[in-house]
N, C-alpha and C. Protein backbone atom coordinates (compact mmCIF):
# COMPACT_ATOMS: atom_id res chain seq x y z
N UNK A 1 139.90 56.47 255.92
CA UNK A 1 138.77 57.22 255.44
C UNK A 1 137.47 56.68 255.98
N UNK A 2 136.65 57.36 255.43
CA UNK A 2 135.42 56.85 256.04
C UNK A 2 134.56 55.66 255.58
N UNK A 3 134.80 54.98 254.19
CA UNK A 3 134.32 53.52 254.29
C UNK A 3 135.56 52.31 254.96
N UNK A 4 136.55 52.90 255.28
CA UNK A 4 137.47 51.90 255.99
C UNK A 4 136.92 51.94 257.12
N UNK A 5 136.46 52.78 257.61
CA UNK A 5 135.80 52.71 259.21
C UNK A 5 134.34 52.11 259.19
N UNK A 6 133.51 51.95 258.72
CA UNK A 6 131.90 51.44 258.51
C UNK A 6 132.33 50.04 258.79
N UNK A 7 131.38 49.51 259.75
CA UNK A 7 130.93 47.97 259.96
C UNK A 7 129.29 48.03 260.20
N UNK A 8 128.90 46.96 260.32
CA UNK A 8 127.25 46.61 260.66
C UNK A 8 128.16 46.01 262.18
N UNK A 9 126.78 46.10 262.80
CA UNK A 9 126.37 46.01 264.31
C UNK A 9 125.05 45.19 264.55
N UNK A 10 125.00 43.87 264.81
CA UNK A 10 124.22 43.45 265.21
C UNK A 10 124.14 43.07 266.72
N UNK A 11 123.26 43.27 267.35
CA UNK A 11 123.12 43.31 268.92
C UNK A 11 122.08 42.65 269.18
N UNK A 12 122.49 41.53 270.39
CA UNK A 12 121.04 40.74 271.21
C UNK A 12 121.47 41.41 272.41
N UNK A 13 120.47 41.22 272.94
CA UNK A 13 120.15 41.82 274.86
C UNK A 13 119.70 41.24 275.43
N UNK A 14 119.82 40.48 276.25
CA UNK A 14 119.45 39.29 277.55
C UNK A 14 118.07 40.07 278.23
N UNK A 15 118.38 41.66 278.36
CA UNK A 15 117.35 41.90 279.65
C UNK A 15 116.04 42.08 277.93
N UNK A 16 115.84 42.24 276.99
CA UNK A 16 115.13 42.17 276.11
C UNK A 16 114.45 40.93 275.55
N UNK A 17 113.00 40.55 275.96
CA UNK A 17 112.84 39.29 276.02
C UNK A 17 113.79 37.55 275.76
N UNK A 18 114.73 38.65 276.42
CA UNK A 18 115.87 36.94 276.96
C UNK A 18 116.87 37.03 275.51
N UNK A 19 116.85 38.07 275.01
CA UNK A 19 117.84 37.94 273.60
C UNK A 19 117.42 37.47 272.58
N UNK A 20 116.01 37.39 272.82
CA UNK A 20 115.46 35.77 271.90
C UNK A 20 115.24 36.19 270.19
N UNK A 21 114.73 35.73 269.69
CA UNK A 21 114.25 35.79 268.33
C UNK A 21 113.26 35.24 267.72
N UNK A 22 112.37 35.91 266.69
CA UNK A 22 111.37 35.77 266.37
C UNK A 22 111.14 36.19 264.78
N UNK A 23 110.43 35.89 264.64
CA UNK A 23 110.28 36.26 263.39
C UNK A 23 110.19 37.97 262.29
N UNK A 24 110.13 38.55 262.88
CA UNK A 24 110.67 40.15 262.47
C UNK A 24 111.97 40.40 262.85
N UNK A 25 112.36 39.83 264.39
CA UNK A 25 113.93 39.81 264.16
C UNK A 25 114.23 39.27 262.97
N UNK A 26 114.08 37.77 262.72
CA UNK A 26 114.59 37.41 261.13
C UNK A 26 114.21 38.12 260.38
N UNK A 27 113.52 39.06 259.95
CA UNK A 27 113.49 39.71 258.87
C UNK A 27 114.60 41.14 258.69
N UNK A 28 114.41 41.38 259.67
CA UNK A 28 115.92 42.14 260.54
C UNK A 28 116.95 41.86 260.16
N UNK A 29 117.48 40.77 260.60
CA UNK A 29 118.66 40.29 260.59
C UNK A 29 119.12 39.95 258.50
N UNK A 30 117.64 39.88 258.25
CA UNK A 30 117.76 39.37 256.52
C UNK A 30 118.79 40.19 256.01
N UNK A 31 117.74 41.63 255.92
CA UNK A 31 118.10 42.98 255.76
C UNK A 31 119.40 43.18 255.78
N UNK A 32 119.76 43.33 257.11
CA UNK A 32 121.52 43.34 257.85
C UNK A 32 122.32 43.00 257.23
N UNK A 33 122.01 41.53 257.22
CA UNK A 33 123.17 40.82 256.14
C UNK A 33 123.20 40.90 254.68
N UNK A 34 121.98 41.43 253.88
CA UNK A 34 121.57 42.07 252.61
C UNK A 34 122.99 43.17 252.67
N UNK A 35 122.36 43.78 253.41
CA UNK A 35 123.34 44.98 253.62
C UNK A 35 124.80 44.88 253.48
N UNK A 36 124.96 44.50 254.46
CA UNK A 36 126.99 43.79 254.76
C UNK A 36 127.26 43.29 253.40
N UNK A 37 126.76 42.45 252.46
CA UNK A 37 126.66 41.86 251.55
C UNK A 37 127.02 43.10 250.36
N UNK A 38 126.06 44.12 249.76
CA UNK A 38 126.07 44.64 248.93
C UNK A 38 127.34 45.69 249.17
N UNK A 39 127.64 46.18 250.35
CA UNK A 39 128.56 47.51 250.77
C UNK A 39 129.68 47.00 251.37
N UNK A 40 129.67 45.42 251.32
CA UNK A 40 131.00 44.69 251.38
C UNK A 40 131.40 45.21 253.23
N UNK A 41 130.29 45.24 253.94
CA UNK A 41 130.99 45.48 255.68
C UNK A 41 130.95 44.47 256.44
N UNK A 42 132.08 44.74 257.18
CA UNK A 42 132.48 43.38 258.57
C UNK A 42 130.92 43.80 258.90
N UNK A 43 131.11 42.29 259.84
CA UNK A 43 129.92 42.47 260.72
C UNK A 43 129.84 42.25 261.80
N UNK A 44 129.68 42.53 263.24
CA UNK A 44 129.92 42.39 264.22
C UNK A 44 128.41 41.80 264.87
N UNK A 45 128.53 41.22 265.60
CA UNK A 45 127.68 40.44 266.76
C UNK A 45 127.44 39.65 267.84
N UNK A 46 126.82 41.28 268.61
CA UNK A 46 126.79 40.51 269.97
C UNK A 46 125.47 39.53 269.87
N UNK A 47 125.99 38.08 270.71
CA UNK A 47 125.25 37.19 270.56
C UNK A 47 124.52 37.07 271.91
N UNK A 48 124.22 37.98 272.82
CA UNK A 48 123.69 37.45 274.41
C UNK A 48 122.10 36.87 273.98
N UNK A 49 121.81 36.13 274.36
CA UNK A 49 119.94 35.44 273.97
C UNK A 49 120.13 34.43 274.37
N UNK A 50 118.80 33.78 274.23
CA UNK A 50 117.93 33.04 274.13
C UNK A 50 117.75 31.71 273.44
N UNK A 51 117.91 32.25 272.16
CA UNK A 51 117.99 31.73 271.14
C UNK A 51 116.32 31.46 270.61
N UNK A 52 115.42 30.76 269.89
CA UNK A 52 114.04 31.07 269.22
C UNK A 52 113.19 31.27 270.83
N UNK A 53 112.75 31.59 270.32
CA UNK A 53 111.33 32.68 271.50
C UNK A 53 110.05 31.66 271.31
N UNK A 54 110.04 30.67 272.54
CA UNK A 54 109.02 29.61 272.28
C UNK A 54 107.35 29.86 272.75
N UNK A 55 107.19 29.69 271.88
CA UNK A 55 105.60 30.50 271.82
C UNK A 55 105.36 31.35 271.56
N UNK A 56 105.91 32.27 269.99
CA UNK A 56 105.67 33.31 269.31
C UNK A 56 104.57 33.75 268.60
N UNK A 57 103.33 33.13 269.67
CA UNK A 57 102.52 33.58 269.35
C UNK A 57 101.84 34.48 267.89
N UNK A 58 100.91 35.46 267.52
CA UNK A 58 100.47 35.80 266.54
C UNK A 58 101.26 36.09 265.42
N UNK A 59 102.46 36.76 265.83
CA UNK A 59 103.61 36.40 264.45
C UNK A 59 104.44 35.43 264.42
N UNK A 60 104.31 34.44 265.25
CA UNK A 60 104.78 33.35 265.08
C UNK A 60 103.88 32.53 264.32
N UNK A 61 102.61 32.44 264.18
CA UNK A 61 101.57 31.73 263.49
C UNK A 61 101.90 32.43 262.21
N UNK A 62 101.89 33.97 261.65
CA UNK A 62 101.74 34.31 260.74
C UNK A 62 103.02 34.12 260.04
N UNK A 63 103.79 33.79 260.39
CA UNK A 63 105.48 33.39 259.97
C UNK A 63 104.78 32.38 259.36
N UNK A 64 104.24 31.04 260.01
CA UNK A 64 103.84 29.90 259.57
C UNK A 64 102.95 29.86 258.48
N UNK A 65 101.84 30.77 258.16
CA UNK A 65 101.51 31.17 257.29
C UNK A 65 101.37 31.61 256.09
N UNK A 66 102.70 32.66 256.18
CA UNK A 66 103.34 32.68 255.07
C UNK A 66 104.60 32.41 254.64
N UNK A 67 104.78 31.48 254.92
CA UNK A 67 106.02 30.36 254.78
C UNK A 67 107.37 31.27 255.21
N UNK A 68 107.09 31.66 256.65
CA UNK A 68 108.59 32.43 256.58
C UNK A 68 109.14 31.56 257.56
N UNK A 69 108.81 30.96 258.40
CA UNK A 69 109.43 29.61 259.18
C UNK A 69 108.68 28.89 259.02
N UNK A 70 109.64 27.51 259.45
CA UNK A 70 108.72 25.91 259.37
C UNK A 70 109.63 25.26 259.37
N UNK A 71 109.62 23.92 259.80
CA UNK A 71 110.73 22.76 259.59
C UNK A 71 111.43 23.64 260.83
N UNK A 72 111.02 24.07 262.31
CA UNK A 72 112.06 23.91 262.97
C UNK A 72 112.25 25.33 263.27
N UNK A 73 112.38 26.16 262.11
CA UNK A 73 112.58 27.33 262.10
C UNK A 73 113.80 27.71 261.10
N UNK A 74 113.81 26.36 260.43
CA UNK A 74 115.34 25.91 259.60
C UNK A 74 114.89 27.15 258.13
N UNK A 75 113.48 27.20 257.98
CA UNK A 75 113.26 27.67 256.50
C UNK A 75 113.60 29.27 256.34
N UNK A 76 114.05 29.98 257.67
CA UNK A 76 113.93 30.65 257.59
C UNK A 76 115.46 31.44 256.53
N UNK A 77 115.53 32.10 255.95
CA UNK A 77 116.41 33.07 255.28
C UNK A 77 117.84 33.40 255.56
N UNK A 78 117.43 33.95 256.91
CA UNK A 78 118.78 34.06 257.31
C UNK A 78 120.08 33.15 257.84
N UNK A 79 119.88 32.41 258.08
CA UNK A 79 120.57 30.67 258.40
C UNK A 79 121.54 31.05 256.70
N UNK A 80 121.02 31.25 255.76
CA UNK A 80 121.06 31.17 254.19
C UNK A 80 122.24 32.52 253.82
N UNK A 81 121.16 33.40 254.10
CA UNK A 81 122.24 34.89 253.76
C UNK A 81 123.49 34.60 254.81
N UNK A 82 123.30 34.53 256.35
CA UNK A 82 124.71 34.66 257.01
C UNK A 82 125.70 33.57 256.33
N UNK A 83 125.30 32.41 256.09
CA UNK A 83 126.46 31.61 255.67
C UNK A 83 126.83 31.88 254.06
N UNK A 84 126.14 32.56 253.27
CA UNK A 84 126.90 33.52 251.91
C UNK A 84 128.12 34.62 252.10
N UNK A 85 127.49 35.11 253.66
CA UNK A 85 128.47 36.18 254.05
C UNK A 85 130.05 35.79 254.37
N UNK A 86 130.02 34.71 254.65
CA UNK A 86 131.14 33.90 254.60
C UNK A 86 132.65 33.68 253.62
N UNK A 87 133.55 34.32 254.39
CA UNK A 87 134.73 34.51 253.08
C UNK A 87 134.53 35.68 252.23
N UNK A 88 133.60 36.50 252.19
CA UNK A 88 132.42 37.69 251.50
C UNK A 88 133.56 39.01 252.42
N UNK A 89 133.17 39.07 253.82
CA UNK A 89 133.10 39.93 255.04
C UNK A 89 133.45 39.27 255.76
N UNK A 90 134.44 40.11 256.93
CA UNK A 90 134.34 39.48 258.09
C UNK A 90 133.29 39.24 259.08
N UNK A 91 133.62 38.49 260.08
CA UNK A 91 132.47 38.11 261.06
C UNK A 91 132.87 37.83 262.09
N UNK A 92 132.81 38.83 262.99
CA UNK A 92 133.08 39.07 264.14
C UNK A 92 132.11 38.39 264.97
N UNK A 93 131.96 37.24 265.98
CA UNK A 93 130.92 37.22 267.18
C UNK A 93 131.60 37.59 268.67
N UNK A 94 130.72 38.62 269.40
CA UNK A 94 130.85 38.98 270.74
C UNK A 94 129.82 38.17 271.61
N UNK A 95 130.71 37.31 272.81
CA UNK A 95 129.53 37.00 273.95
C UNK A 95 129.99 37.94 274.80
N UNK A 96 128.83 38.35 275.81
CA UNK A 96 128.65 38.62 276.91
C UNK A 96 127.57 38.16 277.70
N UNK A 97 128.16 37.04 279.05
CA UNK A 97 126.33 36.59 279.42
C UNK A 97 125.79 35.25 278.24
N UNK A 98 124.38 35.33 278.76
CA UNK A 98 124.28 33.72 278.41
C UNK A 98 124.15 33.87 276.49
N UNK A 99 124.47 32.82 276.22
CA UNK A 99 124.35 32.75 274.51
C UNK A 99 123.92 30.91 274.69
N UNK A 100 122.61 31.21 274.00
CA UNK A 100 121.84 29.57 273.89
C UNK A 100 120.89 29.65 272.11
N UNK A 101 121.31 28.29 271.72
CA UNK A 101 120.46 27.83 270.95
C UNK A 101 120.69 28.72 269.67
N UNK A 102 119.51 29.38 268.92
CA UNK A 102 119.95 30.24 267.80
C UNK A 102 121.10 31.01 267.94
N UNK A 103 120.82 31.73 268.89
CA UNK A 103 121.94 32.74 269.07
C UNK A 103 123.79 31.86 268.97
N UNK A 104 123.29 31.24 269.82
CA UNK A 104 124.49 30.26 269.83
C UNK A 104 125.10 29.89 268.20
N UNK A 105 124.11 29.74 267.49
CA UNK A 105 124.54 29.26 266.48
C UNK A 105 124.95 30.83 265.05
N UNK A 106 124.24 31.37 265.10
CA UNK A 106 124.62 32.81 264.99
C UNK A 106 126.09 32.81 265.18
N UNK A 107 126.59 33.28 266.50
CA UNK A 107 127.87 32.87 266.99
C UNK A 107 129.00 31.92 266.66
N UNK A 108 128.55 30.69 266.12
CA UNK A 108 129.25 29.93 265.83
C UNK A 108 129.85 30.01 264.45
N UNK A 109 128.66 30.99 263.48
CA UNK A 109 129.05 30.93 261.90
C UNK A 109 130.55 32.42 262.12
N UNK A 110 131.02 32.90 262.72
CA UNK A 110 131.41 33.84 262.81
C UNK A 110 132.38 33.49 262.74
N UNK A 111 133.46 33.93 261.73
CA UNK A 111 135.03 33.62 261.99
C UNK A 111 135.75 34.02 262.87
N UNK A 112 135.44 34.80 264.16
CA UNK A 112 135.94 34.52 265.30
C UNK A 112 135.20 34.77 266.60
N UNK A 113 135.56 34.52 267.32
CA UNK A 113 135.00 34.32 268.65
C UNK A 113 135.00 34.93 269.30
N UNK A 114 134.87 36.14 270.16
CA UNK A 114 135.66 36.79 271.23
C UNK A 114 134.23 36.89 272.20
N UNK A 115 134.71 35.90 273.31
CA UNK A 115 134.29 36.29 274.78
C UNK A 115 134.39 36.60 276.15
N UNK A 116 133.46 37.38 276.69
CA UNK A 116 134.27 37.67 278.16
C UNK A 116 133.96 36.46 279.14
N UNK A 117 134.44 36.89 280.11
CA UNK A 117 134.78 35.42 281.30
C UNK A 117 133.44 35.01 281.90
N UNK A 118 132.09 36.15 281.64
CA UNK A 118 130.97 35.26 282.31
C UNK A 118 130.24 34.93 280.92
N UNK A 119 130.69 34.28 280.33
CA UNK A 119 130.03 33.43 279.14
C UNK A 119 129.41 32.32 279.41
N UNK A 120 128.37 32.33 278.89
CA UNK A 120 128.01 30.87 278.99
C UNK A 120 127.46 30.36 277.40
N UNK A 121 127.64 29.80 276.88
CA UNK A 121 127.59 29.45 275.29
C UNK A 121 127.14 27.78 275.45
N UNK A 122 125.98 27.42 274.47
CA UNK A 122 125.45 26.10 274.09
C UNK A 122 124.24 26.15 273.25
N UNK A 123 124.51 25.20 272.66
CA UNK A 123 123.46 25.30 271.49
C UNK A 123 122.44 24.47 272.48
N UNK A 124 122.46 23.92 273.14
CA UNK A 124 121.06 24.38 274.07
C UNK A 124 121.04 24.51 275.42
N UNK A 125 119.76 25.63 275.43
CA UNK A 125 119.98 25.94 277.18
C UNK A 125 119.37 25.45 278.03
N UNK A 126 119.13 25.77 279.32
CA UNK A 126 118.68 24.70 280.50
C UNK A 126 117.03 24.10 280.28
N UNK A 127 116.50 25.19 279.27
CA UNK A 127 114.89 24.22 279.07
C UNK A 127 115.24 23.34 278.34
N UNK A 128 116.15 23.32 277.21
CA UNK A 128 115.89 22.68 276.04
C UNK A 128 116.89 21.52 276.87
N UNK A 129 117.89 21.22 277.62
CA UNK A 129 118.06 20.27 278.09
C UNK A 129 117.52 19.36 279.15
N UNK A 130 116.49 20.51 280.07
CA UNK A 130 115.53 19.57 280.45
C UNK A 130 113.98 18.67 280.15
N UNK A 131 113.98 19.58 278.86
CA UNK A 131 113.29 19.19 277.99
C UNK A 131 113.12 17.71 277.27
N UNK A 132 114.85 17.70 277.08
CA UNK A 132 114.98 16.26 276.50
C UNK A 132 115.28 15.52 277.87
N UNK A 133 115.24 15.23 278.77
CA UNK A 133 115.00 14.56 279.69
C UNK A 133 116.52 14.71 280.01
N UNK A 134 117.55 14.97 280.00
CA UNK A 134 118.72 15.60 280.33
C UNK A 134 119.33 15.79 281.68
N UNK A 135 118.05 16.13 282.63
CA UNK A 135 118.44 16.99 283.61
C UNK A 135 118.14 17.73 283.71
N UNK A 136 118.23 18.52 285.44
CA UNK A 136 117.83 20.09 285.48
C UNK A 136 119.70 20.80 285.92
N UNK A 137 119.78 22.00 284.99
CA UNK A 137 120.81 22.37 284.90
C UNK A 137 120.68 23.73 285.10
N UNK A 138 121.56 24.79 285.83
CA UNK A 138 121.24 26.22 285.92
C UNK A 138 122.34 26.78 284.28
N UNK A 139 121.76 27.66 283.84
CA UNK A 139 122.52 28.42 282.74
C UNK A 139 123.84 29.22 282.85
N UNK A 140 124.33 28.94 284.31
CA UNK A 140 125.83 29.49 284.49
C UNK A 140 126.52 27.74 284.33
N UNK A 141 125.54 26.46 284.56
CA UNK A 141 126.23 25.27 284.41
C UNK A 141 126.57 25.29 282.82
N UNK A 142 125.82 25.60 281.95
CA UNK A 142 125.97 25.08 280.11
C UNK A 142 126.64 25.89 280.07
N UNK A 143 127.86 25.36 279.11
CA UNK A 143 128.96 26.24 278.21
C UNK A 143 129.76 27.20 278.98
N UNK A 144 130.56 27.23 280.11
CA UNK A 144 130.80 27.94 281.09
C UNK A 144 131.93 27.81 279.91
N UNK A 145 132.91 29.58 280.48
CA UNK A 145 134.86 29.83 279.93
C UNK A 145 135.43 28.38 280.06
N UNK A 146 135.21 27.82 281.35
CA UNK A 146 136.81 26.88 281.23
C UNK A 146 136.35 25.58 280.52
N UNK A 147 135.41 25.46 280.15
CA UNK A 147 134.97 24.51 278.75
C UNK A 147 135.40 25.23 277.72
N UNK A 148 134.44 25.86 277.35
CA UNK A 148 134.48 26.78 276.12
C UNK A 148 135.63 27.13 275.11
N UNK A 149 136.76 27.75 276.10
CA UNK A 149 137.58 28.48 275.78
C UNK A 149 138.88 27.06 275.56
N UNK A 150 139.39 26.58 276.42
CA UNK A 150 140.06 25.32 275.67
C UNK A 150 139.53 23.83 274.89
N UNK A 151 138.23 23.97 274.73
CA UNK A 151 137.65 23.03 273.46
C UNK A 151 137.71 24.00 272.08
N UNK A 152 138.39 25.10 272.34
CA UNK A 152 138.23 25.85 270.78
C UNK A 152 136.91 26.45 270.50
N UNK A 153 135.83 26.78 271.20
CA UNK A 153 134.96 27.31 270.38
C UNK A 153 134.78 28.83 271.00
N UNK A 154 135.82 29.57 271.85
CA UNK A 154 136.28 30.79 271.98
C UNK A 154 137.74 30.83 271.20
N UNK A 155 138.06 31.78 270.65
CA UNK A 155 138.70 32.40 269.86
C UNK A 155 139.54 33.03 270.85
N UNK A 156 138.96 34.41 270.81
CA UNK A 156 139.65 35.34 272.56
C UNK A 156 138.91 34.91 273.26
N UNK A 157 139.25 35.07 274.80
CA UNK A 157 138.65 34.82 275.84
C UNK A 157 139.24 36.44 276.22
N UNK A 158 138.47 37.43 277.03
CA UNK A 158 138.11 38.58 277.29
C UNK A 158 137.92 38.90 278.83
N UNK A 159 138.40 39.84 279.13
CA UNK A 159 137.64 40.23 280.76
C UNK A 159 136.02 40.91 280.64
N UNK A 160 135.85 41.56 279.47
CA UNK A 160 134.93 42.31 279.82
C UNK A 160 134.69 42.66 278.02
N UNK A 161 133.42 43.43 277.98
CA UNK A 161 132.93 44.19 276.31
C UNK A 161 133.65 45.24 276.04
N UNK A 162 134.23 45.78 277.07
CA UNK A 162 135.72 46.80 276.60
C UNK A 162 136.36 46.04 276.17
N UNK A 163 137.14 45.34 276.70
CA UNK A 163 137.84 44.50 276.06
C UNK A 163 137.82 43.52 274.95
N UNK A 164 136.74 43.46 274.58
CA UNK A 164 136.05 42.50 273.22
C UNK A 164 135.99 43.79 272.21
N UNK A 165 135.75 44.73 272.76
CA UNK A 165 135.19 45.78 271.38
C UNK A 165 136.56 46.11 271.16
N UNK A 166 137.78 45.96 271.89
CA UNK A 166 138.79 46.49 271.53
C UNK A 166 139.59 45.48 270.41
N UNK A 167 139.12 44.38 271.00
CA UNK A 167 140.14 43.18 270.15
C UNK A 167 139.18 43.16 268.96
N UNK A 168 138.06 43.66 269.04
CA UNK A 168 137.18 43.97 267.08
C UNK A 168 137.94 44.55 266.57
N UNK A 169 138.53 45.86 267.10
CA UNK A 169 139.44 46.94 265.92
C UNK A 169 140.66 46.18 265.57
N UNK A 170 141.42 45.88 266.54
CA UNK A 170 142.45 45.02 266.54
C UNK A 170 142.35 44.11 265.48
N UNK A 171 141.43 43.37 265.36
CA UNK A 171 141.17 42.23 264.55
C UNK A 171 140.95 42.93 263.22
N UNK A 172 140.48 44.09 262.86
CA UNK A 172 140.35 44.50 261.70
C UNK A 172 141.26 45.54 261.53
N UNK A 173 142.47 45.27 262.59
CA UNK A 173 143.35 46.55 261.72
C UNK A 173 142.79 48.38 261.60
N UNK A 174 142.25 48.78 262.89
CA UNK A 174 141.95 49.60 263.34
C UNK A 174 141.76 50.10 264.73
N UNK A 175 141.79 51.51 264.48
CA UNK A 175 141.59 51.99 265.97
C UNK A 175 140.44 51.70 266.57
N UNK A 176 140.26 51.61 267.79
CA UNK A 176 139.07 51.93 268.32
C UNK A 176 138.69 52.92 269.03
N UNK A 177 138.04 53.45 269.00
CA UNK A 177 137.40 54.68 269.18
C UNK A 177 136.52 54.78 270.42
């Protein structure tokens, strides 16, 4: 029927300022998981980004302002609601393409994994590791498949987002469409 078929859809986009996130995304994402929460839906998410959007300028100040981030970006809400959703709903994460830092971690709360073969996954990406004095590293070097996928922190490993959106239904005991 038709609430057996309803999930939430959350989507990042690489060519969309780098997948990143900011502070109305978090308020976004609050919402979302408000949502999934009350109407009891899986939730799916593609994780491609960035991860926080450094130098978020005028709503990044006004976040600070009115106490909607701080400490990092730790204060923010949703860090809070997604891990309630937990055992609640399922939680699907999709990579495709690079996944760094928030996003990364997004990804990680998800009870499963499914990515395709040009993944690149790390909770941090080539600034934030050259940042800490690390090295200079290109973003196909961090979190490449043949790490990834036999240290356990891919679930499926995938050819492609056909193939990830298919192993979603699969995983929930439905067709895909």
């Amino acid at each position: 029927g038709e609430s057996h078929s309803r999930i939430a859809t959350i989507a990042y986009d690489y060519s969309v300022l780098a997948g990143t996130q900011g502070v109305m995304n978090h308020k976004l994402l609050d919402r979302m998981f408000r949502v999934c929460d009350r109407m009891q839906l899986p939730l799916v998410l593609f994780s491609e980004g960035g991860g926080g959007r450094a130098g978020g300028g005028s709503r990044m100040e006004y976040g600070v302002r009115q106490g909607i981030i701080g400490g990092g970006g730790l204060k923010i809400s949703s860090w809070t609601l997604l891990g309630k959703l937990s055992g609640r709903v399922p939680l699907i994460g999709i990579n495709s393409g690079f996944c760094f830092a928030g996003n990364a971690a997004l990804l990680g709360c998800c009870d499963v994994i499914i990515a395709t073969a040009n993944s690149n996954i790390g909770m941090g990406g080539p600034a934030m590791i050259e940042g800490g004095g690390l090295g200079v590293y290109r973003a196909e070097q961090v979190g490449p498949m043949s790490v990834q996928v036999p240290n356990g922190v891919v679930d499926i490993a995938v050819a492609d987002e056909v193939e990830a959106v298919a192993d979603i239904a699969s995983f929930l005991g439905r067709e895909a469409t």
